[in-house]
PDB file of N, CA and C in Angstrom:
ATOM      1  N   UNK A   1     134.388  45.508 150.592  1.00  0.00           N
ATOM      2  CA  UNK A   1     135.376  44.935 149.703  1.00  0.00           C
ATOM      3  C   UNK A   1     134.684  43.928 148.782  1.00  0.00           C
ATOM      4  N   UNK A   2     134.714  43.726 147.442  1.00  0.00           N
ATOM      5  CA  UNK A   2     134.393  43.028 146.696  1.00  0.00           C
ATOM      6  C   UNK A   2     135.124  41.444 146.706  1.00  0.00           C
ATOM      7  N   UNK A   3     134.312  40.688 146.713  1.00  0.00           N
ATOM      8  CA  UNK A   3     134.695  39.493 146.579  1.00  0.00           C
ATOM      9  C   UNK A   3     134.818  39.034 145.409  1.00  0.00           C
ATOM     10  N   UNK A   4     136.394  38.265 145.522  1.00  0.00           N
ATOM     11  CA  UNK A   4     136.634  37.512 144.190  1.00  0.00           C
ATOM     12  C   UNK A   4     136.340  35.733 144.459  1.00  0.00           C
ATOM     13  N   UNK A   5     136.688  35.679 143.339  1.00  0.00           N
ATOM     14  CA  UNK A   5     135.953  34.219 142.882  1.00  0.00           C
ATOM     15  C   UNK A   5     137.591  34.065 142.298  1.00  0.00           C
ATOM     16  N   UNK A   6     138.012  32.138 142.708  1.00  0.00           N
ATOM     17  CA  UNK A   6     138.552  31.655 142.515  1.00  0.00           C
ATOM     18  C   UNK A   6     138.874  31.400 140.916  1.00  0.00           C
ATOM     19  N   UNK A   7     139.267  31.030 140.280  1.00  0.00           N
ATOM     20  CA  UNK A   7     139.749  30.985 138.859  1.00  0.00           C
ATOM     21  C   UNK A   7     139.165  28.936 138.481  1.00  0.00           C
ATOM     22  N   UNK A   8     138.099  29.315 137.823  1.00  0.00           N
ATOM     23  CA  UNK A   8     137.915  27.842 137.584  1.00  0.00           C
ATOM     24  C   UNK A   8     138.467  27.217 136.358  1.00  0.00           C
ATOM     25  N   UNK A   9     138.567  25.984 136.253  1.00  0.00           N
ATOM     26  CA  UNK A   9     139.548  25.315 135.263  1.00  0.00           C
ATOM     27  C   UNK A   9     138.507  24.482 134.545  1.00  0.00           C
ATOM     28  N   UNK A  10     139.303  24.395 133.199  1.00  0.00           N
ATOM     29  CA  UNK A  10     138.403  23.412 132.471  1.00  0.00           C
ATOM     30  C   UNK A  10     139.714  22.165 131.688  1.00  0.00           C
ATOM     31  N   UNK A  11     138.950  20.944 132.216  1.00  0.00           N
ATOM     32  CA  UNK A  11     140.595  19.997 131.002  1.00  0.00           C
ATOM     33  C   UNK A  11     139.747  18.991 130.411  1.00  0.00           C
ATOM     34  N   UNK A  12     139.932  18.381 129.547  1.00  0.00           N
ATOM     35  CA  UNK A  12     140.227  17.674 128.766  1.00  0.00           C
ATOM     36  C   UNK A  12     140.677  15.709 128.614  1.00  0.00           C
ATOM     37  N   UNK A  13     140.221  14.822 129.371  1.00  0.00           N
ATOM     38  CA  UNK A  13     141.054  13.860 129.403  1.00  0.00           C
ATOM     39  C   UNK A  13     141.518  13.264 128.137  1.00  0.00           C
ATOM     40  N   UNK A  14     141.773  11.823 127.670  1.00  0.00           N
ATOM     41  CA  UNK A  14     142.121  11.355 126.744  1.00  0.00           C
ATOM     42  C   UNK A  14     141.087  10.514 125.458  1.00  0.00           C
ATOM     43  N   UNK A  15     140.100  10.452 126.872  1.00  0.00           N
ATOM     44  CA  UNK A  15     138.568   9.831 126.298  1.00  0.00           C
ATOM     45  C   UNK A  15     137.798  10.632 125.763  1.00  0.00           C
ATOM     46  N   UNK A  16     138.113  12.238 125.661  1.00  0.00           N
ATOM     47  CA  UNK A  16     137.076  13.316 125.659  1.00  0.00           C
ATOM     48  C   UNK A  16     136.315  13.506 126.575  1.00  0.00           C
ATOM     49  N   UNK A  17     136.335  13.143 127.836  1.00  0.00           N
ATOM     50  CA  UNK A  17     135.881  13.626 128.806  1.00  0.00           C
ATOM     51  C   UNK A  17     136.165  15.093 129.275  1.00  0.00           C
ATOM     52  N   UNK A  18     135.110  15.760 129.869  1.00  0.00           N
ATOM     53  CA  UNK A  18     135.042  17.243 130.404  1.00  0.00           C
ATOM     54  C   UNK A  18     135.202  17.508 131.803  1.00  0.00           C
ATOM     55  N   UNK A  19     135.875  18.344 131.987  1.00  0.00           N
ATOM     56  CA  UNK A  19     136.120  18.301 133.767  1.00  0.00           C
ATOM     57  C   UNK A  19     135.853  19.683 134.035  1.00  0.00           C
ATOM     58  N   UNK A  20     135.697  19.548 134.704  1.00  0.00           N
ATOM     59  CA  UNK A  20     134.864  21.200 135.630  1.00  0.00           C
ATOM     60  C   UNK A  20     135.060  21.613 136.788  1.00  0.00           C
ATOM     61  N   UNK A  21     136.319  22.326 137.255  1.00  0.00           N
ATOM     62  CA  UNK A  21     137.159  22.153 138.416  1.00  0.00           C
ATOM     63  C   UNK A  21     136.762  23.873 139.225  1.00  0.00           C
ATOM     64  N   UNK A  22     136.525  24.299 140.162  1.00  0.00           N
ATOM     65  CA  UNK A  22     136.851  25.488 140.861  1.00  0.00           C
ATOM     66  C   UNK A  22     135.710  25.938 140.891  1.00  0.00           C
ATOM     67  N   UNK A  23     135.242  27.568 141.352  1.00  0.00           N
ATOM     68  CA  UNK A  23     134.151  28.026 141.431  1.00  0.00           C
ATOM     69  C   UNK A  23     133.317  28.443 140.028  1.00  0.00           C
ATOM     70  N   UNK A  24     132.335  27.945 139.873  1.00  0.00           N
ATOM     71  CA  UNK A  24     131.364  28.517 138.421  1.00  0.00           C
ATOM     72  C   UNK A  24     130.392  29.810 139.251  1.00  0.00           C
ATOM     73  N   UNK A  25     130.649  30.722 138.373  1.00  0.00           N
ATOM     74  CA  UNK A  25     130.059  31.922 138.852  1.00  0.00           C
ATOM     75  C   UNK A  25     129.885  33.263 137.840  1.00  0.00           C
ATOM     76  N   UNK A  26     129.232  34.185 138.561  1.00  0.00           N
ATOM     77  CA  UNK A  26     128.935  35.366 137.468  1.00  0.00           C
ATOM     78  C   UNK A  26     130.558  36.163 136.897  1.00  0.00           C
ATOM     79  N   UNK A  27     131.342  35.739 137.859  1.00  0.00           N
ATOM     80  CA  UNK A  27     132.877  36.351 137.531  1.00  0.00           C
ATOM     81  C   UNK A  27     133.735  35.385 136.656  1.00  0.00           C
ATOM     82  N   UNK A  28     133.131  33.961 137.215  1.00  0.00           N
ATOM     83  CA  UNK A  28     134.122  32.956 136.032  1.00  0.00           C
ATOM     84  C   UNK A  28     133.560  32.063 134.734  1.00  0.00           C
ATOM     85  N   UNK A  29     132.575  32.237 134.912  1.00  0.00           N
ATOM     86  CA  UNK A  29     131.916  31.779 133.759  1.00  0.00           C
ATOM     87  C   UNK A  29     132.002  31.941 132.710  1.00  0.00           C
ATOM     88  N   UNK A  30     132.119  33.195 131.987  1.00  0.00           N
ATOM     89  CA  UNK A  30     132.404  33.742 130.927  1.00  0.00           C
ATOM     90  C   UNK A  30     133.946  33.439 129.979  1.00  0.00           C
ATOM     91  N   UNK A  31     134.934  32.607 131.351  1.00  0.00           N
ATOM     92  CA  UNK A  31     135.869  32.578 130.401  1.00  0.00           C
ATOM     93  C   UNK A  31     135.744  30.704 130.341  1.00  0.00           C
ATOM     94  N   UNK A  32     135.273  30.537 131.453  1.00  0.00           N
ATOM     95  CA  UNK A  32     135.056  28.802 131.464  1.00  0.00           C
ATOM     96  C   UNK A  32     134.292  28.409 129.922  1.00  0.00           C
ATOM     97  N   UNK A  33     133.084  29.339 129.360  1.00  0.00           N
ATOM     98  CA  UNK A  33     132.585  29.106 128.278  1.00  0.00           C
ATOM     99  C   UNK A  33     133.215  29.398 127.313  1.00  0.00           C
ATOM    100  N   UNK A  34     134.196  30.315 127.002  1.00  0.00           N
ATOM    101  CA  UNK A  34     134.973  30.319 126.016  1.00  0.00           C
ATOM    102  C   UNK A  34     136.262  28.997 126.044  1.00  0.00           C
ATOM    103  N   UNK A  35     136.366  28.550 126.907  1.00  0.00           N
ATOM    104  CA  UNK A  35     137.202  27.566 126.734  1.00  0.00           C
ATOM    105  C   UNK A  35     136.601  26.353 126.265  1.00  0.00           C
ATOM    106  N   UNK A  36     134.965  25.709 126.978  1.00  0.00           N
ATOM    107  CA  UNK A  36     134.161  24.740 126.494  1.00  0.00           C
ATOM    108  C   UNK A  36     133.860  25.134 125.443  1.00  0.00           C
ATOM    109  N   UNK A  37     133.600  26.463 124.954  1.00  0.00           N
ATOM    110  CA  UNK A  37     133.257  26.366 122.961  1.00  0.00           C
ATOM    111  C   UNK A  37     134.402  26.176 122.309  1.00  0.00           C
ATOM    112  N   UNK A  38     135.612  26.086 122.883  1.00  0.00           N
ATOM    113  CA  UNK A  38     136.908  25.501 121.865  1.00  0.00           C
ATOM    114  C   UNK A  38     137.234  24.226 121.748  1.00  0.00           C
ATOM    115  N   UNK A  39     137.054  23.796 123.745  1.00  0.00           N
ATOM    116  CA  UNK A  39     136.778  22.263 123.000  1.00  0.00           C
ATOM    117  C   UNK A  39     135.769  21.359 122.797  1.00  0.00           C
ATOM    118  N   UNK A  40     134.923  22.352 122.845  1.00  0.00           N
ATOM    119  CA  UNK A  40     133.528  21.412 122.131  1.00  0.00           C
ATOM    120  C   UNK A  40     133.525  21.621 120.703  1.00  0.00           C
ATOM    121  N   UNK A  41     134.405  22.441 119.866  1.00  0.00           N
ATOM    122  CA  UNK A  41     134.749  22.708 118.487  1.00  0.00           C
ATOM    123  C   UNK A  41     135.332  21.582 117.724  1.00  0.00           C
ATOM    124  N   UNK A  42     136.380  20.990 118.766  1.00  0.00           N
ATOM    125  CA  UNK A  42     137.300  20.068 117.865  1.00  0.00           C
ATOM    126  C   UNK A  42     136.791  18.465 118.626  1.00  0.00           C
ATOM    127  N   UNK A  43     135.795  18.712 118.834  1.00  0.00           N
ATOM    128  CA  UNK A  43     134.994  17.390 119.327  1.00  0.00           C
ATOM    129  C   UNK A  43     134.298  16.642 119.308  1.00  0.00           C
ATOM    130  N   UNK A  44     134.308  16.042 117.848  1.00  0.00           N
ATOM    131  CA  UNK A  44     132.893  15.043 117.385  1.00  0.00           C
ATOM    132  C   UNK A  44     132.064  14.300 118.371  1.00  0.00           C
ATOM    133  N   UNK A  45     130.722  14.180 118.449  1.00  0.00           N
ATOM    134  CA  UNK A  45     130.524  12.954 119.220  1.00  0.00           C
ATOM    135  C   UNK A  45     129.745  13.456 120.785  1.00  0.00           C
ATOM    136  N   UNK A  46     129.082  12.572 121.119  1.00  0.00           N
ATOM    137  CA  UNK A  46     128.206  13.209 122.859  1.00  0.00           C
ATOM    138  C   UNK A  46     129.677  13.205 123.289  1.00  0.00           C
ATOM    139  N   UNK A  47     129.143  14.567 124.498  1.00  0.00           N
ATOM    140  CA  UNK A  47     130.629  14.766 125.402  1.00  0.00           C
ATOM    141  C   UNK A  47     129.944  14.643 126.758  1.00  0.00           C
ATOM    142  N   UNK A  48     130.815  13.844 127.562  1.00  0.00           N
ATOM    143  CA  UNK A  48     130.402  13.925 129.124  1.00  0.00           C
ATOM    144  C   UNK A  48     131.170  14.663 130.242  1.00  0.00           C
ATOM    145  N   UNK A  49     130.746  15.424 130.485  1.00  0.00           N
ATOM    146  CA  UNK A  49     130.956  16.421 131.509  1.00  0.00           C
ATOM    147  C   UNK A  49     130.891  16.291 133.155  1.00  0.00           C
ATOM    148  N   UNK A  50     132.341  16.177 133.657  1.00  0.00           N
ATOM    149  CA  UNK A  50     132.415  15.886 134.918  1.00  0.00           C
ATOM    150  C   UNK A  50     132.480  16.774 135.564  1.00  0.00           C
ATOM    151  N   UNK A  51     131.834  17.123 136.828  1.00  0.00           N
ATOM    152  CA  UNK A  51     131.204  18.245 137.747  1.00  0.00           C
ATOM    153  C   UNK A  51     131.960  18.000 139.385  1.00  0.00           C
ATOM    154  N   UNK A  52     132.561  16.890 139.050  1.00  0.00           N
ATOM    155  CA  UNK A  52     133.098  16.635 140.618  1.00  0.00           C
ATOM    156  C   UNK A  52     133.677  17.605 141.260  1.00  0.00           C
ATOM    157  N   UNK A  53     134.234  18.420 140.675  1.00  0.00           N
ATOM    158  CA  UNK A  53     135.278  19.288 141.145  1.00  0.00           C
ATOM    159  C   UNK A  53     134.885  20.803 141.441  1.00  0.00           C
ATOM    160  N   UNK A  54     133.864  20.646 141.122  1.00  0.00           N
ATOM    161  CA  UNK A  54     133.385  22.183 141.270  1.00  0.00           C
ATOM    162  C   UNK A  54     132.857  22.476 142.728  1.00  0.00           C
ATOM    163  N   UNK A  55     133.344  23.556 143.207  1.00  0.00           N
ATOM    164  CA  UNK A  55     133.703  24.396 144.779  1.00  0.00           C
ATOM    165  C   UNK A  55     132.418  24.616 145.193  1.00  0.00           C
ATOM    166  N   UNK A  56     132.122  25.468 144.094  1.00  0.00           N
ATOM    167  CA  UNK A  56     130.729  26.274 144.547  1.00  0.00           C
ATOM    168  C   UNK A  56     129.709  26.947 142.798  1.00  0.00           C
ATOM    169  N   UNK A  57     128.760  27.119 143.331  1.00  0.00           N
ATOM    170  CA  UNK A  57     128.158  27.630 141.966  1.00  0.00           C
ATOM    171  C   UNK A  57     126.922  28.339 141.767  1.00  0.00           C
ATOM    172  N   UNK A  58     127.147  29.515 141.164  1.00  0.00           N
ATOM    173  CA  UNK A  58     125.354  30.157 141.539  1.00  0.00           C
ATOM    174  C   UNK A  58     124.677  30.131 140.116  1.00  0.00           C
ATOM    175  N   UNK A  59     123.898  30.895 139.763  1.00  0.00           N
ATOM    176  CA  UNK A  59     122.802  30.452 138.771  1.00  0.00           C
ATOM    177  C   UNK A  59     123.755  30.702 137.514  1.00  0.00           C
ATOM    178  N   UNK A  60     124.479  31.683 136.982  1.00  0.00           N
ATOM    179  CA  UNK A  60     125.611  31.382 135.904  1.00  0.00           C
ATOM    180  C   UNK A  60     126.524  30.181 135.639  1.00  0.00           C
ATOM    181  N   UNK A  61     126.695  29.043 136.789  1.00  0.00           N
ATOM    182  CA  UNK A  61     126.922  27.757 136.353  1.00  0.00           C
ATOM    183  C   UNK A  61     126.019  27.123 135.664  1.00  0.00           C
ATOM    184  N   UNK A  62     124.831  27.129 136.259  1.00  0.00           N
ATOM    185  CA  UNK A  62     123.398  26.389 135.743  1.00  0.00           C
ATOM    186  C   UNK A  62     123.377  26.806 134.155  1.00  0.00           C
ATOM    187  N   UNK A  63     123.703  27.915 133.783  1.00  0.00           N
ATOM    188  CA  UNK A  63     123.390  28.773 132.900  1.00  0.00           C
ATOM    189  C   UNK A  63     124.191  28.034 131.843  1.00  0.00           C
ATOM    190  N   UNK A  64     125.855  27.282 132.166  1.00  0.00           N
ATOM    191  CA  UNK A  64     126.261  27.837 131.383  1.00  0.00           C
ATOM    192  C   UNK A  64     126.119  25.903 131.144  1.00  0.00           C
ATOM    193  N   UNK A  65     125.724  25.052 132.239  1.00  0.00           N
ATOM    194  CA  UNK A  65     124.987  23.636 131.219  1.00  0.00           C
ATOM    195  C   UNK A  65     124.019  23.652 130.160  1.00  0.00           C
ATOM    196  N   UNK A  66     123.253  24.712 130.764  1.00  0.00           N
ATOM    197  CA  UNK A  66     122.499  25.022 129.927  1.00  0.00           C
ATOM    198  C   UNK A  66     122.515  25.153 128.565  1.00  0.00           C
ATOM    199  N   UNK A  67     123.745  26.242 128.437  1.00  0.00           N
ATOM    200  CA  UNK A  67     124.510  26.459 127.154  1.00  0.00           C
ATOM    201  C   UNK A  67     125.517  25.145 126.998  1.00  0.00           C
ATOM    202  N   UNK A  68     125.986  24.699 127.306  1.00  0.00           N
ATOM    203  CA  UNK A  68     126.577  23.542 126.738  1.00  0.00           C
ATOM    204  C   UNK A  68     125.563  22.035 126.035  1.00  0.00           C
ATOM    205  N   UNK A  69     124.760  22.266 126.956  1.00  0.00           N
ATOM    206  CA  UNK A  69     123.275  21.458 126.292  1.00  0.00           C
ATOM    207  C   UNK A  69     122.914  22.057 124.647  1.00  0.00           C
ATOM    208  N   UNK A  70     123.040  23.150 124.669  1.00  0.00           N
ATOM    209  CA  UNK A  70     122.261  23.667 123.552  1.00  0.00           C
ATOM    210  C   UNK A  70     123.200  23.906 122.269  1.00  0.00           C
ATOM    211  N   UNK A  71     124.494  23.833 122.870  1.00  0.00           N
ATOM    212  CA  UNK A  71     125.528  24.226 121.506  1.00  0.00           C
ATOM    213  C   UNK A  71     125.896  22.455 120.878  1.00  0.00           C
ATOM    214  N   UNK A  72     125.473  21.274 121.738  1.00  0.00           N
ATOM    215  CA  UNK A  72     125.294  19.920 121.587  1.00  0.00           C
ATOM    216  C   UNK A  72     124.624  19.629 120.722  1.00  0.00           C
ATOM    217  N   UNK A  73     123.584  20.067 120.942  1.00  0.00           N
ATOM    218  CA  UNK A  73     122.298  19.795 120.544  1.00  0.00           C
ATOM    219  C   UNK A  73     122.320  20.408 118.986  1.00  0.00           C
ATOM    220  N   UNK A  74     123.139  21.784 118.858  1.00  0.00           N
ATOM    221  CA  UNK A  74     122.902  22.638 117.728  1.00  0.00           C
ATOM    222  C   UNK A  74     124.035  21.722 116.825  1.00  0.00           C
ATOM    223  N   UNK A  75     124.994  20.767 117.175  1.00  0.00           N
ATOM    224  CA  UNK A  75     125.176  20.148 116.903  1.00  0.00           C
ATOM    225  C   UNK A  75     124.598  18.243 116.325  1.00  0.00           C
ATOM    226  N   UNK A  76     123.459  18.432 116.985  1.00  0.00           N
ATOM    227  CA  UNK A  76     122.670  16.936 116.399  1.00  0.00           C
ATOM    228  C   UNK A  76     123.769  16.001 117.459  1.00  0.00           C
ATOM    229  N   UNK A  77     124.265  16.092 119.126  1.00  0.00           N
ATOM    230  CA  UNK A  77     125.045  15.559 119.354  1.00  0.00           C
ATOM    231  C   UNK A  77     123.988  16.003 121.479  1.00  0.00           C
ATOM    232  N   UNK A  78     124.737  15.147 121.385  1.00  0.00           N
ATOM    233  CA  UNK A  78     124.097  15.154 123.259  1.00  0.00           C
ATOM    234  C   UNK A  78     125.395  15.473 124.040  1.00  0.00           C
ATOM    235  N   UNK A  79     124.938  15.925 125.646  1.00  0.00           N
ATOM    236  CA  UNK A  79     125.900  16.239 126.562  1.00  0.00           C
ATOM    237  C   UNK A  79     125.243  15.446 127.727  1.00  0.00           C
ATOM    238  N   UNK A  80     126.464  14.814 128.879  1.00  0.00           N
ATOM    239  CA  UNK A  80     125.638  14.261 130.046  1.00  0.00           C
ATOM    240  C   UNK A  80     126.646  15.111 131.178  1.00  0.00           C
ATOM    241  N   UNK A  81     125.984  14.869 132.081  1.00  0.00           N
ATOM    242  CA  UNK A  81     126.821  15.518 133.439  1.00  0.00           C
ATOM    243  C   UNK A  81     126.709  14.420 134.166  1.00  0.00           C
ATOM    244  N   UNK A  82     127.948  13.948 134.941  1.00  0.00           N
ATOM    245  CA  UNK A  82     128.026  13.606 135.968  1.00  0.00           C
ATOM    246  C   UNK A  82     128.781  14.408 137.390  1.00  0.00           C
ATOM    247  N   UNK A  83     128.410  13.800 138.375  1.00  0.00           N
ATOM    248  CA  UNK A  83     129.187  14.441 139.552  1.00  0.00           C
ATOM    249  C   UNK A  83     128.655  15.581 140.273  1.00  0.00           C
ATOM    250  N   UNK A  84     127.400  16.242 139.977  1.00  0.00           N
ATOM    251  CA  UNK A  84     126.784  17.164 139.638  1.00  0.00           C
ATOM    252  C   UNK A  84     126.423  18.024 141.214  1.00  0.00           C
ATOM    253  N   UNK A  85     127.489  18.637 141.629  1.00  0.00           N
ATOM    254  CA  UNK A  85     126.910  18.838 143.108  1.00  0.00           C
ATOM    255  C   UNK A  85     125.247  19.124 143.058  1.00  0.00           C
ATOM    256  N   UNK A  86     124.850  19.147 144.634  1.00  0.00           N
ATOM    257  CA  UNK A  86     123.857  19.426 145.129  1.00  0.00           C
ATOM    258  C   UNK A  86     123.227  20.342 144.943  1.00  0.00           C
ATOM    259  N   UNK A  87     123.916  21.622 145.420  1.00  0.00           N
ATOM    260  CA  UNK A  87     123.812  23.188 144.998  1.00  0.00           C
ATOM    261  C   UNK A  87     123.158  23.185 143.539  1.00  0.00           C
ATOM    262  N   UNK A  88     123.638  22.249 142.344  1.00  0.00           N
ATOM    263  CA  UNK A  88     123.633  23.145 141.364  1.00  0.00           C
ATOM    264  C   UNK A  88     122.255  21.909 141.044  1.00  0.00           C
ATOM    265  N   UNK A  89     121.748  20.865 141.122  1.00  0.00           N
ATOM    266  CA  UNK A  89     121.110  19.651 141.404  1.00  0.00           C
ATOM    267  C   UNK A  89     119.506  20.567 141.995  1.00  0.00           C
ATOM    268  N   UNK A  90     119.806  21.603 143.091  1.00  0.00           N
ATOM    269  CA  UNK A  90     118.784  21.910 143.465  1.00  0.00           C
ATOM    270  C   UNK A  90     118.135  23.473 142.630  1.00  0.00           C
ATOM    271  N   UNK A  91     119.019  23.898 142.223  1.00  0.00           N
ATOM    272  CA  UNK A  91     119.016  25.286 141.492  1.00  0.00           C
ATOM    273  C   UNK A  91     118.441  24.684 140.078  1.00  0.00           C
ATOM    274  N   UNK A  92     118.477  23.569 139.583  1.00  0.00           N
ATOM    275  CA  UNK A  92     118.191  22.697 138.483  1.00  0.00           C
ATOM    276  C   UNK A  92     116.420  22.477 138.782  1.00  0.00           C
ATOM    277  N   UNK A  93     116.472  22.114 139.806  1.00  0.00           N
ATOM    278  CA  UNK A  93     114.912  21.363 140.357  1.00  0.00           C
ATOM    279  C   UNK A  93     113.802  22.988 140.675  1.00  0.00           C
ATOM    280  N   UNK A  94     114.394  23.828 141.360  1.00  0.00           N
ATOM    281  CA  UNK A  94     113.176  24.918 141.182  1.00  0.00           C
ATOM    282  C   UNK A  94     113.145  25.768 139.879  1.00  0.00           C
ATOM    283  N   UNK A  95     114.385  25.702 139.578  1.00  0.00           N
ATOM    284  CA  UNK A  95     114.223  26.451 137.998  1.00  0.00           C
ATOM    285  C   UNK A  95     113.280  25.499 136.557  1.00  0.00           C
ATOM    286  N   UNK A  96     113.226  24.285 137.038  1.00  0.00           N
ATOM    287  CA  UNK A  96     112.496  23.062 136.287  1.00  0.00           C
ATOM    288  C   UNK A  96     113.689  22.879 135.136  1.00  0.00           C
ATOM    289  N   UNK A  97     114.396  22.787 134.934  1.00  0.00           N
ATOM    290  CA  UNK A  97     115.836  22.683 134.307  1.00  0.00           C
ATOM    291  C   UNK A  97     116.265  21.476 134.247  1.00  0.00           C
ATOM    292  N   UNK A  98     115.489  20.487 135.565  1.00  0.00           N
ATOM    293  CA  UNK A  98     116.347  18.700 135.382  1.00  0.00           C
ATOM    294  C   UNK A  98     115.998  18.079 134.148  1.00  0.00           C
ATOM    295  N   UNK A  99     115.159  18.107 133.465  1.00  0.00           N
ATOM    296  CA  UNK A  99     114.892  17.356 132.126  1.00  0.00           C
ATOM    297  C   UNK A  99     116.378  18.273 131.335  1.00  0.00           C
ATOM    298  N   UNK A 100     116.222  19.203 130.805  1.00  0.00           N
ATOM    299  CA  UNK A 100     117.164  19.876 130.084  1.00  0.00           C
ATOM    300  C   UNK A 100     118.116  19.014 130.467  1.00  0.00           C
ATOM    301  N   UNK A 101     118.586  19.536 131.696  1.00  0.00           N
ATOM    302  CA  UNK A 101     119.816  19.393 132.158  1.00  0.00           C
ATOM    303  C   UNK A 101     120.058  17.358 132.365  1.00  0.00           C
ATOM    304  N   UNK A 102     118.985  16.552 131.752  1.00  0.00           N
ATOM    305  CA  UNK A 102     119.389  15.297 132.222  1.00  0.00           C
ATOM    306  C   UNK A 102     119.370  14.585 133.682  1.00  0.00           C
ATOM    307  N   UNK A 103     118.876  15.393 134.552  1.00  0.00           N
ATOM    308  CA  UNK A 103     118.916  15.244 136.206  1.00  0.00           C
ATOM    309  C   UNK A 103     117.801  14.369 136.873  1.00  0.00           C
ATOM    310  N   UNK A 104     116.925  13.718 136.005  1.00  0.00           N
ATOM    311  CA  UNK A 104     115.726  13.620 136.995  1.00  0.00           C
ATOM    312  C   UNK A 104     116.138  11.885 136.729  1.00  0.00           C
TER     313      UNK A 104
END
């Protein structure tokens, strides 16, 4: 039986803060990034990205800071993460990704 992956969420606070709620994965990622390129569209300014909430995460989470780093950047604008589980902290450190990603 194929395993599904939980439906992860993305919101918004009032400060422009980023929240990053549920499983990041090869099944949910793809729509989690279409939602961060909409509101990283109407969003002047470094955005900080909160990670507290996230379940679980395999290398398509990593992937997709990655891409949020770089659509920042293609902007002349920075991204930070906080909250940053472990899992994705260590998938950061053998891939050599913590500079990118702000981690070290």
């Amino acid at each position: 039986m194929a395993e599904t992956s939980s439906p992860a969420q993305v919101h918004v606070d009032e400060d422009g803060r980023l929240y990053l709620i549920g499983e990041l994965s090869f099944q949910t990622v793809p729509d989690v990034l279409i939602r961060c390129q909409d509101m990283l569209n109407g969003h002047a300014g470094d955005m900080q990205v909160n990670l507290e909430g996230v379940s679980r995460s395999d290398s398509a989470g990593l992937a997709l800071l990655v891409e949020l780093v770089r659509m920042k950047r293609a902007q002349g604008q920075a991204v930070t993460f906080s909250h940053v589980p472990e899992q994705m902290q260590a998938m950061a450190l053998v891939s050599r990704l913590e500079q990118v990603l702000g981690l070290h």
